[in-house]
C-alpha atoms as a PDB file:
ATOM      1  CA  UNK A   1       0.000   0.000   0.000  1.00  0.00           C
ATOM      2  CA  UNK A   2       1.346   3.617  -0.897  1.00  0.00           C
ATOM      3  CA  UNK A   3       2.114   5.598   2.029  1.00  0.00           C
ATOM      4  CA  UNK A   4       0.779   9.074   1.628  1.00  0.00           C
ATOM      5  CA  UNK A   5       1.365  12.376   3.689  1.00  0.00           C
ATOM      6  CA  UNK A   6      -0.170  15.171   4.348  1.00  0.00           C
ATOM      7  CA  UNK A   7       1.511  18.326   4.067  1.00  0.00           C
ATOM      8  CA  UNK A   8       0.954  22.471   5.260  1.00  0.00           C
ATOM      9  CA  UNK A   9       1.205  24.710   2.334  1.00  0.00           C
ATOM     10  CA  UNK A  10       1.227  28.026   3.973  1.00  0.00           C
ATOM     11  CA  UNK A  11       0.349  29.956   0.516  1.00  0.00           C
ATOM     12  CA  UNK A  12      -3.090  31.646   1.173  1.00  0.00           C
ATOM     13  CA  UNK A  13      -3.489  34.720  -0.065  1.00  0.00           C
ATOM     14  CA  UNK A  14      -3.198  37.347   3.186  1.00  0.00           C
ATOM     15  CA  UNK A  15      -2.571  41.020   1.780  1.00  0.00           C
ATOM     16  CA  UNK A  16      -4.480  43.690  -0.835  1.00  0.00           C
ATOM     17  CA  UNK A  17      -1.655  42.669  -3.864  1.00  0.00           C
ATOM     18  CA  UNK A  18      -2.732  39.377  -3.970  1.00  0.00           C
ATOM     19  CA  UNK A  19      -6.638  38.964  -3.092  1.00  0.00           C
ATOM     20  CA  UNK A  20      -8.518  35.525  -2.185  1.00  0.00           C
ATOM     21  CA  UNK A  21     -11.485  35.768  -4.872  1.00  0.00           C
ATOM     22  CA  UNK A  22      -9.214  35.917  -7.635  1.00  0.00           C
ATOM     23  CA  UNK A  23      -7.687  32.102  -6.773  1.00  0.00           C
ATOM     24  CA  UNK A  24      -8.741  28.948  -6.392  1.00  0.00           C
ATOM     25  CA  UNK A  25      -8.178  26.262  -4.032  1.00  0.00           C
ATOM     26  CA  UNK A  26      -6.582  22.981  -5.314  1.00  0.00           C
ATOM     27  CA  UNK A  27      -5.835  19.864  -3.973  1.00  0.00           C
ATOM     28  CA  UNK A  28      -2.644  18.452  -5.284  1.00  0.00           C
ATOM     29  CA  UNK A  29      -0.639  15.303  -4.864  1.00  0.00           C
ATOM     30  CA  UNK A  30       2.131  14.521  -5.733  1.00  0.00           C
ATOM     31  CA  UNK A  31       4.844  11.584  -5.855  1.00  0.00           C
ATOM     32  CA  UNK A  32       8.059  11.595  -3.893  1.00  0.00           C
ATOM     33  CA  UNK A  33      10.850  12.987  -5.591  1.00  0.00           C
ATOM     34  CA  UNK A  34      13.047  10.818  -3.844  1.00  0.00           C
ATOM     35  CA  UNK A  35      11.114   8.069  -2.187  1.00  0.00           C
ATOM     36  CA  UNK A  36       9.623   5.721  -4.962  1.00  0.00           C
ATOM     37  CA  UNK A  37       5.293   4.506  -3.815  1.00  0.00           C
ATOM     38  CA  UNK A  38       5.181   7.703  -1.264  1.00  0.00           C
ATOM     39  CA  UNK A  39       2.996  10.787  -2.366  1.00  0.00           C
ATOM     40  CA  UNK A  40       2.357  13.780  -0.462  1.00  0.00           C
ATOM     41  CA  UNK A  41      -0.731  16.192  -0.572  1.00  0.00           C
ATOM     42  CA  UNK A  42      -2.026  19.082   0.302  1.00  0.00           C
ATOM     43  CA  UNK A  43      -4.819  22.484  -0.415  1.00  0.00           C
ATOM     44  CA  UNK A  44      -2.724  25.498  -2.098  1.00  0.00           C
ATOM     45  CA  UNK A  45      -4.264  28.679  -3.523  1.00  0.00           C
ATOM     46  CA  UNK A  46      -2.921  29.030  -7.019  1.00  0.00           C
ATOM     47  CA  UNK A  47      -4.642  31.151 -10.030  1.00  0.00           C
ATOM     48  CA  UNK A  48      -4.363  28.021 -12.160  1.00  0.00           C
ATOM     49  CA  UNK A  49      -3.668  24.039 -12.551  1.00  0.00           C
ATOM     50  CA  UNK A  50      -0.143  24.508 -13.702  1.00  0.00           C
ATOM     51  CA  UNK A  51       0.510  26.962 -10.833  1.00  0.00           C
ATOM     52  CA  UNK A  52      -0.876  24.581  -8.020  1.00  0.00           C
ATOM     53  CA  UNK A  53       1.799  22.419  -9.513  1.00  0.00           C
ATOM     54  CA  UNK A  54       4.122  24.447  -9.367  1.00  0.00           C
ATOM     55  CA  UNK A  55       3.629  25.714  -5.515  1.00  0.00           C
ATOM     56  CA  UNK A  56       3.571  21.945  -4.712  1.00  0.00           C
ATOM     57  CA  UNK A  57       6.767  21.273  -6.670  1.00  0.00           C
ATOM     58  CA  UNK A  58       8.644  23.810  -4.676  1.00  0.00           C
ATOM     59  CA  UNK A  59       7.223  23.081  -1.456  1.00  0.00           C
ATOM     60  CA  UNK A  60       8.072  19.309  -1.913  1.00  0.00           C
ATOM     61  CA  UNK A  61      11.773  20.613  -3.049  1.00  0.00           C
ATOM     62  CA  UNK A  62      12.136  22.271   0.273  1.00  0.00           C
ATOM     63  CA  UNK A  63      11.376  19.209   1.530  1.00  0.00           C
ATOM     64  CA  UNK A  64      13.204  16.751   0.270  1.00  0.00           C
ATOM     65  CA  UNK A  65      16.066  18.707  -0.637  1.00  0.00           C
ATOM     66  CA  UNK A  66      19.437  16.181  -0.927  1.00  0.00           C
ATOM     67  CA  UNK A  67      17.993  13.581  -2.557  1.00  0.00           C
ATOM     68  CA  UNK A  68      17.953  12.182  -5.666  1.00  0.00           C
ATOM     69  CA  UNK A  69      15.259  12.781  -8.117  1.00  0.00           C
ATOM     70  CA  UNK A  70      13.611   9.807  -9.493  1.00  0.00           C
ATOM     71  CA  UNK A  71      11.863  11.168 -12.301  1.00  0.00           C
ATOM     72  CA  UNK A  72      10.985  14.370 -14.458  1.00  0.00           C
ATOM     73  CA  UNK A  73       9.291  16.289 -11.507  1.00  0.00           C
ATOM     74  CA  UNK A  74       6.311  18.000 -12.990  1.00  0.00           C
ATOM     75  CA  UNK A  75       4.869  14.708 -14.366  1.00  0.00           C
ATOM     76  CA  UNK A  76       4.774  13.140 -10.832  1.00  0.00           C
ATOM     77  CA  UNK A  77       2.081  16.111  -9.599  1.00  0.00           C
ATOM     78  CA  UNK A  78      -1.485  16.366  -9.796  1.00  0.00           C
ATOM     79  CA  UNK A  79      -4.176  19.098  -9.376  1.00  0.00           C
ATOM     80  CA  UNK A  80      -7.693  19.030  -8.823  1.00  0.00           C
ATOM     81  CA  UNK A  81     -10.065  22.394  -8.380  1.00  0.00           C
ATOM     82  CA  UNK A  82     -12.268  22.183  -4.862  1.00  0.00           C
ATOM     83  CA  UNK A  83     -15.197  24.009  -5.121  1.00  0.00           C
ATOM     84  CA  UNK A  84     -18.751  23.549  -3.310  1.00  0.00           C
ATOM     85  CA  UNK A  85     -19.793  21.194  -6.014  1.00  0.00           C
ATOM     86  CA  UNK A  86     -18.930  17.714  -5.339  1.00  0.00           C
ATOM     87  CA  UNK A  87     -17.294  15.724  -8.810  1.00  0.00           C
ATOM     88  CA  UNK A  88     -17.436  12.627  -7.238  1.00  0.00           C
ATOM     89  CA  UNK A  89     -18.812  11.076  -3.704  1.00  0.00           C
ATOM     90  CA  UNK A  90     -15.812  10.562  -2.492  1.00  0.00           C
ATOM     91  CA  UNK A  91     -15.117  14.795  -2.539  1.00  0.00           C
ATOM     92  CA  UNK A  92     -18.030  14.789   0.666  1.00  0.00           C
ATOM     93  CA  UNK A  93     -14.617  13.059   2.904  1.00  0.00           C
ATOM     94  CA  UNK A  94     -12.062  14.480   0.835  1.00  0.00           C
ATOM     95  CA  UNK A  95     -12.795  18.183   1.137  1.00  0.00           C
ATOM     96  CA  UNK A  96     -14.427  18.406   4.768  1.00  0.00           C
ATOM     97  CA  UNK A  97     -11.671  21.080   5.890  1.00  0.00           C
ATOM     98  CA  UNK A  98     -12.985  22.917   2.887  1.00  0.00           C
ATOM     99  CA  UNK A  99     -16.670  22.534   3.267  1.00  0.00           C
ATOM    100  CA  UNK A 100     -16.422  23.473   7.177  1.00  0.00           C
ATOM    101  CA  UNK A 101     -14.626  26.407   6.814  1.00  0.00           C
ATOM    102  CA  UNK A 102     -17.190  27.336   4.164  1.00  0.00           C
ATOM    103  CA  UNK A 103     -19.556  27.038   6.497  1.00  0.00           C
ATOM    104  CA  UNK A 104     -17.408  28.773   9.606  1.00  0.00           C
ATOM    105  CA  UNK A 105     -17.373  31.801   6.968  1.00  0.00           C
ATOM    106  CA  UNK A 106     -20.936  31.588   5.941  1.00  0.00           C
ATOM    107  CA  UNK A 107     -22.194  31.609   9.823  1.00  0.00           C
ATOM    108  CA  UNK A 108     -24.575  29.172   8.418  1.00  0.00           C
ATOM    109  CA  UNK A 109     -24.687  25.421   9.876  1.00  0.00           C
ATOM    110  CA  UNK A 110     -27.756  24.361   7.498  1.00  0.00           C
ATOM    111  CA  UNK A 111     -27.617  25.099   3.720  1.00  0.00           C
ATOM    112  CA  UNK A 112     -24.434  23.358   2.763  1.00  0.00           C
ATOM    113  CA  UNK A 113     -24.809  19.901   4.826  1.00  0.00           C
ATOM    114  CA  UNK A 114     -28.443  19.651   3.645  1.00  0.00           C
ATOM    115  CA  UNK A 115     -27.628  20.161   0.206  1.00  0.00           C
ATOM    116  CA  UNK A 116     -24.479  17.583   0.151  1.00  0.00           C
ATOM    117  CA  UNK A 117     -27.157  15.470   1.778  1.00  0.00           C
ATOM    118  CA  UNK A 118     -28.738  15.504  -0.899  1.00  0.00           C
ATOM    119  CA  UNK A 119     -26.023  15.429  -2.789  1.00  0.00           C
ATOM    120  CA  UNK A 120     -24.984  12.502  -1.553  1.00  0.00           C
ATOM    121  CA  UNK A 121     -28.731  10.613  -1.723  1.00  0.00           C
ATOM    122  CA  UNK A 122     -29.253  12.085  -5.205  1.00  0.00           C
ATOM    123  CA  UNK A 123     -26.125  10.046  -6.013  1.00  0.00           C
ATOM    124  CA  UNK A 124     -26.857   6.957  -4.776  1.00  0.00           C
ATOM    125  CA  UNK A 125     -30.151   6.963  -6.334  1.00  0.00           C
ATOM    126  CA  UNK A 126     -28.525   7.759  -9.935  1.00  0.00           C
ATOM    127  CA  UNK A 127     -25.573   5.112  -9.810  1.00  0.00           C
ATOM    128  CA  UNK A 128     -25.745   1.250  -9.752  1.00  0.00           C
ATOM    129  CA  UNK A 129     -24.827   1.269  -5.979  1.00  0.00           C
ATOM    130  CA  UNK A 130     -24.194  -2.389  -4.640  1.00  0.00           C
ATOM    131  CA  UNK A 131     -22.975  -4.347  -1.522  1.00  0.00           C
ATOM    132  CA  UNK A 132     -19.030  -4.562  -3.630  1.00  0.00           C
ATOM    133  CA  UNK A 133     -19.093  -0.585  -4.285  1.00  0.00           C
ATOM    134  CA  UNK A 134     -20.432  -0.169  -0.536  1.00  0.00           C
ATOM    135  CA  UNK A 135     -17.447  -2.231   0.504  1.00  0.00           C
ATOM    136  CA  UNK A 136     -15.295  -0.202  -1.589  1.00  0.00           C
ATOM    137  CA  UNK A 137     -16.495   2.904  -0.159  1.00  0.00           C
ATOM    138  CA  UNK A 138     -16.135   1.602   3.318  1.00  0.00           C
ATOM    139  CA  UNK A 139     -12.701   0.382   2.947  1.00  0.00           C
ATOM    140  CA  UNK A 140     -12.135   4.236   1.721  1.00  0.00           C
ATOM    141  CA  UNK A 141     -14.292   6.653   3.885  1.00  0.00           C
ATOM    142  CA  UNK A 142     -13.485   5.013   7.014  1.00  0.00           C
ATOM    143  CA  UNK A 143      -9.927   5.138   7.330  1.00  0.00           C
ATOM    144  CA  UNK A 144     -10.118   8.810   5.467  1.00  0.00           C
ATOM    145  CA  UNK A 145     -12.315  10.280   7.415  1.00  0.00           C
ATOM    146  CA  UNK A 146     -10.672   9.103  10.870  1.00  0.00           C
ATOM    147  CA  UNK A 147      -7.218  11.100   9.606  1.00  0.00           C
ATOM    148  CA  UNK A 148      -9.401  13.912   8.463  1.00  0.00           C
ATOM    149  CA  UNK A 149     -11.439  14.249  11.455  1.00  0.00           C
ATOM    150  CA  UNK A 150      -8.924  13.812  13.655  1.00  0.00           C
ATOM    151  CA  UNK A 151      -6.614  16.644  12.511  1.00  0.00           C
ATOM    152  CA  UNK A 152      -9.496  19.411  12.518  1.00  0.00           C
ATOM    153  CA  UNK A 153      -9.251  22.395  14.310  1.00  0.00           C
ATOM    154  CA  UNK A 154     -11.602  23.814  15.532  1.00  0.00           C
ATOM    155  CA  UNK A 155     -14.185  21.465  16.655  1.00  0.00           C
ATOM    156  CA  UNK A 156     -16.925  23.595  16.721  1.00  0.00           C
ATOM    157  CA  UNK A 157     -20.411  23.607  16.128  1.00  0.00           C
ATOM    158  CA  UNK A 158     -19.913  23.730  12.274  1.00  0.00           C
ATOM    159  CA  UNK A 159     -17.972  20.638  12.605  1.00  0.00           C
ATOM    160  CA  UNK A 160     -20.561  18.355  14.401  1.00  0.00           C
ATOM    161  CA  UNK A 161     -23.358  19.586  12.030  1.00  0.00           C
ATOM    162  CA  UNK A 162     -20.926  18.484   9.136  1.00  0.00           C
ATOM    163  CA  UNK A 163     -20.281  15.629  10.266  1.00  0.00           C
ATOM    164  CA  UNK A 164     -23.877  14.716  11.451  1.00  0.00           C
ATOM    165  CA  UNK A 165     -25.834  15.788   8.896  1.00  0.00           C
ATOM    166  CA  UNK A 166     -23.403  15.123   5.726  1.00  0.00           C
ATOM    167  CA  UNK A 167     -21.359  11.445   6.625  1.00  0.00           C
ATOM    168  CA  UNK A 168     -24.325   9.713   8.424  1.00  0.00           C
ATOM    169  CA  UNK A 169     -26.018  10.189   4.879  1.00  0.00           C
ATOM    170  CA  UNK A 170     -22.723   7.824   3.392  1.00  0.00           C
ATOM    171  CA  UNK A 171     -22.670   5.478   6.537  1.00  0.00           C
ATOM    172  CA  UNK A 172     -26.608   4.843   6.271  1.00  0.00           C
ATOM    173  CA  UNK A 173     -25.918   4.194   2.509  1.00  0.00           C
ATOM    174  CA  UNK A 174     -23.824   1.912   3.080  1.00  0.00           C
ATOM    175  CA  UNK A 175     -25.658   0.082   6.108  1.00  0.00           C
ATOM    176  CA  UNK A 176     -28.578  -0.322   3.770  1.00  0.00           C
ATOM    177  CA  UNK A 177     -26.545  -2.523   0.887  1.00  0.00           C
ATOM    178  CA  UNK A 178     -25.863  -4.942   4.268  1.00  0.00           C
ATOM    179  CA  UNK A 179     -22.504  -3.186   5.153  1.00  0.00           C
ATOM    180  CA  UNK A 180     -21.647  -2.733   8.634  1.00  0.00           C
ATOM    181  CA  UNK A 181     -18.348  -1.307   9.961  1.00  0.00           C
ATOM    182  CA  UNK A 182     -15.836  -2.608  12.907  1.00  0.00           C
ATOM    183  CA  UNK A 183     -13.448  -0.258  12.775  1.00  0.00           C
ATOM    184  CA  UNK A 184     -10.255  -0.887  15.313  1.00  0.00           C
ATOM    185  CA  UNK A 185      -8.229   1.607  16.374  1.00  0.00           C
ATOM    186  CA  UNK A 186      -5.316   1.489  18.276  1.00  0.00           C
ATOM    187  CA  UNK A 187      -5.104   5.267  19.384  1.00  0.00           C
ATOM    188  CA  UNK A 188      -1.857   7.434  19.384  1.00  0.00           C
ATOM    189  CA  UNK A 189      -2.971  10.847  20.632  1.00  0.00           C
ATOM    190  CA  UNK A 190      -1.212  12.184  23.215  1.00  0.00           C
ATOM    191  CA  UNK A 191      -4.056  13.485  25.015  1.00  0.00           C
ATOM    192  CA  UNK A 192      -7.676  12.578  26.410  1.00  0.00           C
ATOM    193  CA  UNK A 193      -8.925  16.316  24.282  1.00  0.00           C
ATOM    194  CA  UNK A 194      -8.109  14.139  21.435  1.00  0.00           C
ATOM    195  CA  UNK A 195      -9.804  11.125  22.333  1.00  0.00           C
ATOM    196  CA  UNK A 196     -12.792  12.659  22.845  1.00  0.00           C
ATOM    197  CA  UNK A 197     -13.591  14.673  20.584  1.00  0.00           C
ATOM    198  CA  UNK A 198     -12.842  11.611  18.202  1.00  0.00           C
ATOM    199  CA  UNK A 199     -14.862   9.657  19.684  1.00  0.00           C
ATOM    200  CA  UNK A 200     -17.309  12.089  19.820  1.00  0.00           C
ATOM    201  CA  UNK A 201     -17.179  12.708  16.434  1.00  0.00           C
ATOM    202  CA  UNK A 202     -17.730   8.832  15.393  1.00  0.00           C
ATOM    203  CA  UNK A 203     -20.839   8.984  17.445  1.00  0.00           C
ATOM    204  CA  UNK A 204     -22.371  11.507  15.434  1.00  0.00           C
ATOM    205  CA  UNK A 205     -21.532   9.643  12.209  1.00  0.00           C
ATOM    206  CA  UNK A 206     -23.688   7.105  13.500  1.00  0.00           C
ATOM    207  CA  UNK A 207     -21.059   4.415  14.748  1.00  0.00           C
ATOM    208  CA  UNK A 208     -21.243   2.760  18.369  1.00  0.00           C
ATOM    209  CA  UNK A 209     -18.174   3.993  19.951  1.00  0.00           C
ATOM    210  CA  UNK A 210     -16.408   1.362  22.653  1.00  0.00           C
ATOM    211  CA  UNK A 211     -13.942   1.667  24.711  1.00  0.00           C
ATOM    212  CA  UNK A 212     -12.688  -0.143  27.791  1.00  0.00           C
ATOM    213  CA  UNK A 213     -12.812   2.624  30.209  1.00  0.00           C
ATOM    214  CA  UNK A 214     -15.861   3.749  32.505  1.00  0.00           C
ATOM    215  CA  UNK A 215     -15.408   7.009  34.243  1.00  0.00           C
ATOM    216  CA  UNK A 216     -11.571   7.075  33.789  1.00  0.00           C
ATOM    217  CA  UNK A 217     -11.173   3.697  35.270  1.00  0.00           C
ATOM    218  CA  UNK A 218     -10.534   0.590  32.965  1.00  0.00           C
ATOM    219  CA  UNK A 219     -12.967  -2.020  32.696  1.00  0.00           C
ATOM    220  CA  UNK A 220     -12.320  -6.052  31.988  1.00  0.00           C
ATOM    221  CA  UNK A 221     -12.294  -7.562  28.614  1.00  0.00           C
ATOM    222  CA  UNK A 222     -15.536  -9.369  29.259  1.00  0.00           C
ATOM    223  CA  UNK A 223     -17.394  -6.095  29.619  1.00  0.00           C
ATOM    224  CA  UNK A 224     -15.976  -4.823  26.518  1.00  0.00           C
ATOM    225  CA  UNK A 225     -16.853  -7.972  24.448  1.00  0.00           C
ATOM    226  CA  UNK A 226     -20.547  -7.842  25.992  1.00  0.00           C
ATOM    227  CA  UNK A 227     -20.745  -4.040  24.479  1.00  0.00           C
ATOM    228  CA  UNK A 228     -19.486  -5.250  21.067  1.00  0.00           C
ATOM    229  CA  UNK A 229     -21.768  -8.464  20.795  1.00  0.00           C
ATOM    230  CA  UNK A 230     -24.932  -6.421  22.092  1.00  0.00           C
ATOM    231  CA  UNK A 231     -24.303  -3.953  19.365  1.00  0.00           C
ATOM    232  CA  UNK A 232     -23.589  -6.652  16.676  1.00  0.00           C
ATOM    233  CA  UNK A 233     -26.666  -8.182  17.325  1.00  0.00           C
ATOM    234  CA  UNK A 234     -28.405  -4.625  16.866  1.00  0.00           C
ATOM    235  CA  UNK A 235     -26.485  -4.433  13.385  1.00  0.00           C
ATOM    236  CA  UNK A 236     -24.833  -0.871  14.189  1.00  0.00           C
ATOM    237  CA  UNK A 237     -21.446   0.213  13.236  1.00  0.00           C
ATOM    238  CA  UNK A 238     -19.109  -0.376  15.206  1.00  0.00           C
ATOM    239  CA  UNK A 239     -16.191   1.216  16.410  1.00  0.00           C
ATOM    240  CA  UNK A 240     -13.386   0.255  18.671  1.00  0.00           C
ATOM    241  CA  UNK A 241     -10.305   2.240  20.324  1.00  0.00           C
ATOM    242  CA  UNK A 242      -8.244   2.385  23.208  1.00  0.00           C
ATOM    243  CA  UNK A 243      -5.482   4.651  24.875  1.00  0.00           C
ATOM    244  CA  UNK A 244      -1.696   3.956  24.845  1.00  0.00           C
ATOM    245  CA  UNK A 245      -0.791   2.831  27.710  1.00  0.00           C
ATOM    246  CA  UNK A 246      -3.816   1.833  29.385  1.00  0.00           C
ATOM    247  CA  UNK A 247      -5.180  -2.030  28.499  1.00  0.00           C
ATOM    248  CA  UNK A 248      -4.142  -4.048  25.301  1.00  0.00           C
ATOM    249  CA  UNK A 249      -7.473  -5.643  24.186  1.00  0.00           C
ATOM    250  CA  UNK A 250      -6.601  -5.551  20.496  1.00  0.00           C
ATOM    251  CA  UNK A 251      -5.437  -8.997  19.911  1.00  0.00           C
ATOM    252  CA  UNK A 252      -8.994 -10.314  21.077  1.00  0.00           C
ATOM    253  CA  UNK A 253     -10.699  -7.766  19.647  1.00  0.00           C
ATOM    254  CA  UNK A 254      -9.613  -8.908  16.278  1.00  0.00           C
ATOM    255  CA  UNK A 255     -10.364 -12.094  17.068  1.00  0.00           C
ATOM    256  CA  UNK A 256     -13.744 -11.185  17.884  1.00  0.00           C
ATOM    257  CA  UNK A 257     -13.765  -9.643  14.408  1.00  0.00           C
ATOM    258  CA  UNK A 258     -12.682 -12.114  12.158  1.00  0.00           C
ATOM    259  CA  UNK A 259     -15.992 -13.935  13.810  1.00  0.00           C
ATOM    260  CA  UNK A 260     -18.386 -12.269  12.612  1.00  0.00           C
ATOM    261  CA  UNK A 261     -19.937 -10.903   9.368  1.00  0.00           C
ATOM    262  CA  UNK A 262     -18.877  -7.532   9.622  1.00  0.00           C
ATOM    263  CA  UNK A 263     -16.454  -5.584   7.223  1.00  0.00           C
ATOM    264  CA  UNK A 264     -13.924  -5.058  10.055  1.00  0.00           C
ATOM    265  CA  UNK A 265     -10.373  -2.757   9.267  1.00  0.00           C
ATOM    266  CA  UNK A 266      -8.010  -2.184  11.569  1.00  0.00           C
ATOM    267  CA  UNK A 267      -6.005   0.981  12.506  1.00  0.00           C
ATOM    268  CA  UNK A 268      -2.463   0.889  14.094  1.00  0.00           C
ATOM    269  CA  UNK A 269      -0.293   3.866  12.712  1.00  0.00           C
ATOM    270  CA  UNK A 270      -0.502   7.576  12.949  1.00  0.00           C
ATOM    271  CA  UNK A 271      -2.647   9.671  11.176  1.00  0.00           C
ATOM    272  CA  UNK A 272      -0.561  11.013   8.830  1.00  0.00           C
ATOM    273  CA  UNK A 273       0.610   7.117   7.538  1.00  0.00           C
ATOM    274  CA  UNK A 274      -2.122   5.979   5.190  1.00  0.00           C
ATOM    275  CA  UNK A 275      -1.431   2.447   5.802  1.00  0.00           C
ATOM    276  CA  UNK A 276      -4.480   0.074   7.532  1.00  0.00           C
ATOM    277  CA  UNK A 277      -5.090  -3.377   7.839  1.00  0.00           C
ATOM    278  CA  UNK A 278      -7.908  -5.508   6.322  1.00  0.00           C
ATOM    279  CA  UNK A 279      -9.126  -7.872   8.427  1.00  0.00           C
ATOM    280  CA  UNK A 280     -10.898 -11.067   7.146  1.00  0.00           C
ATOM    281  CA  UNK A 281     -13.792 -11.909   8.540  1.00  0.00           C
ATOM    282  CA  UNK A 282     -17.282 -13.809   7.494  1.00  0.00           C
ATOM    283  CA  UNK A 283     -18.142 -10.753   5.645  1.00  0.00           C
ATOM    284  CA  UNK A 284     -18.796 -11.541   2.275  1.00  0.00           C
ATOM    285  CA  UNK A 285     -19.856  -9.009  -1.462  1.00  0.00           C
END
């Protein structure tokens, strides 16, 4: 699997010479200049395709300055225009900063998550949408939208009506071709803020969150197991994580997975490592 980082272009337009409404926002990826299957990507304000490019292409310079280059640079970088109109339905998890901040400059919490709602049903409707392309998406949204969500700041109340109102419409869509979720997570953030607020956000999506804590103390495994059977046999998402440092249920917890019919994935690395591990399980497209 490629390994793909993230990466902060500082170019945004911040003075009179050089004014917002005249750019547009990009996201571009590109390939390692020096590291053959990594990319990077990132959101850079650029008048055009070719310019995007080109911010990326010195940015990535900076970065990897010393090594050697492994191909003609420009060809190993691509652009895409974000705008408020999704292309595909993969934009909805791909452009969240994007849409939020829309939303944080709008003042308005409503308009844009009911119309990529609708959006997103619209879509659905239109396409040949079945239990392998809900897999597909799964296998996709899930892992992206943990390393999205996890990185935003603020969390605010543009954030939870985002995430609410806009990826419960994909995680319903989903359920409904007889999809459901165990995601594992084996957490890395260095504080409980973190956790929280992740956790919090999953719960809004729609997912049963478990952990094996109860009001900061730890709880056994066979409480933990009890809360993941009830809510299998309820058919919800599910999603699993623990601290560092705290218990090490994982190993049973993919056991438990690979027992039942659930799509289950399973999270081990930092949010900025795009790697994930499929876990195989009764599920079956």
């Amino acid at each position: 699997m490629c390994l793909t980082t993230t990466m902060n272009i500082q170019n945004s337009p911040n003075n009179e010479n050089e004014p917002k409404k005249l750019l547009k926002r990009y996201r571009v990826v590109a390939e390692s200049l020096t590291v053959e299957g990594e990319k990077t990507e990132g959101d850079v304000w650029a008048e055009n395709e070719e310019s995007a490019k080109s911010i990326m292409l010195k940015s990535l310079i900076e970065k990897e300055s010393g090594g050697v280059l492994l191909d003609s640079p420009l060809q190993m970088i691509t652009a895409e225009e974000i705008n408020l109109q999704p292309r595909t339905v993969t934009d909805i998890i791909d452009n969240i900063r994007y849409y939020i901040e829309a939303m944080r400059e709008n003042e308005d919490i409503e308009t844009l998550p009911n119309l990529l709602s609708q959006y997103a049903e619209d879509y659905f409707k239109e396409v040949n949408f079945n239990r392998k392309n809900a897999r597909n998406l799964a296998i996709f949204g899930i892992d992206r939208a943990y390393r999205t969500i996890t990185t935003l700041d603020p969390v605010d109340k543009y954030t939870r009506s985002f995430v609410a109102k806009v990826l419960s419409t994909l995680w319903k869509t989903i359920q409904n071709q007889n999809t459901n979720v165990f995601y594992i997570v084996d957490n890395t953030f260095d504080n409980d803020e973190k956790f929280n607020t992740m956790v919090e956000m999953f719960e809004l999506m729609g997912f049963a969150v478990v952990t094996p804590y109860h009001k900061q103390e730890c709880v056994v495994y066979e409480e933990v197991e009890t809360q993941i059977n009830g809510y299998m046999e309820s058919s919800r998402m599910i999603m699993y994580v623990e601290k560092d440092d705290s218990v090490n249920y994982l190993d049973k917890i993919k056991e438990l997975a690979k027992e039942s019919d659930y799509l289950c994935m399973f999270r081990y690395k930092a949010v900025t490592n795009s790697q994930m591990e499929l876990i195989e399980s009764r599920y079956q497209f």
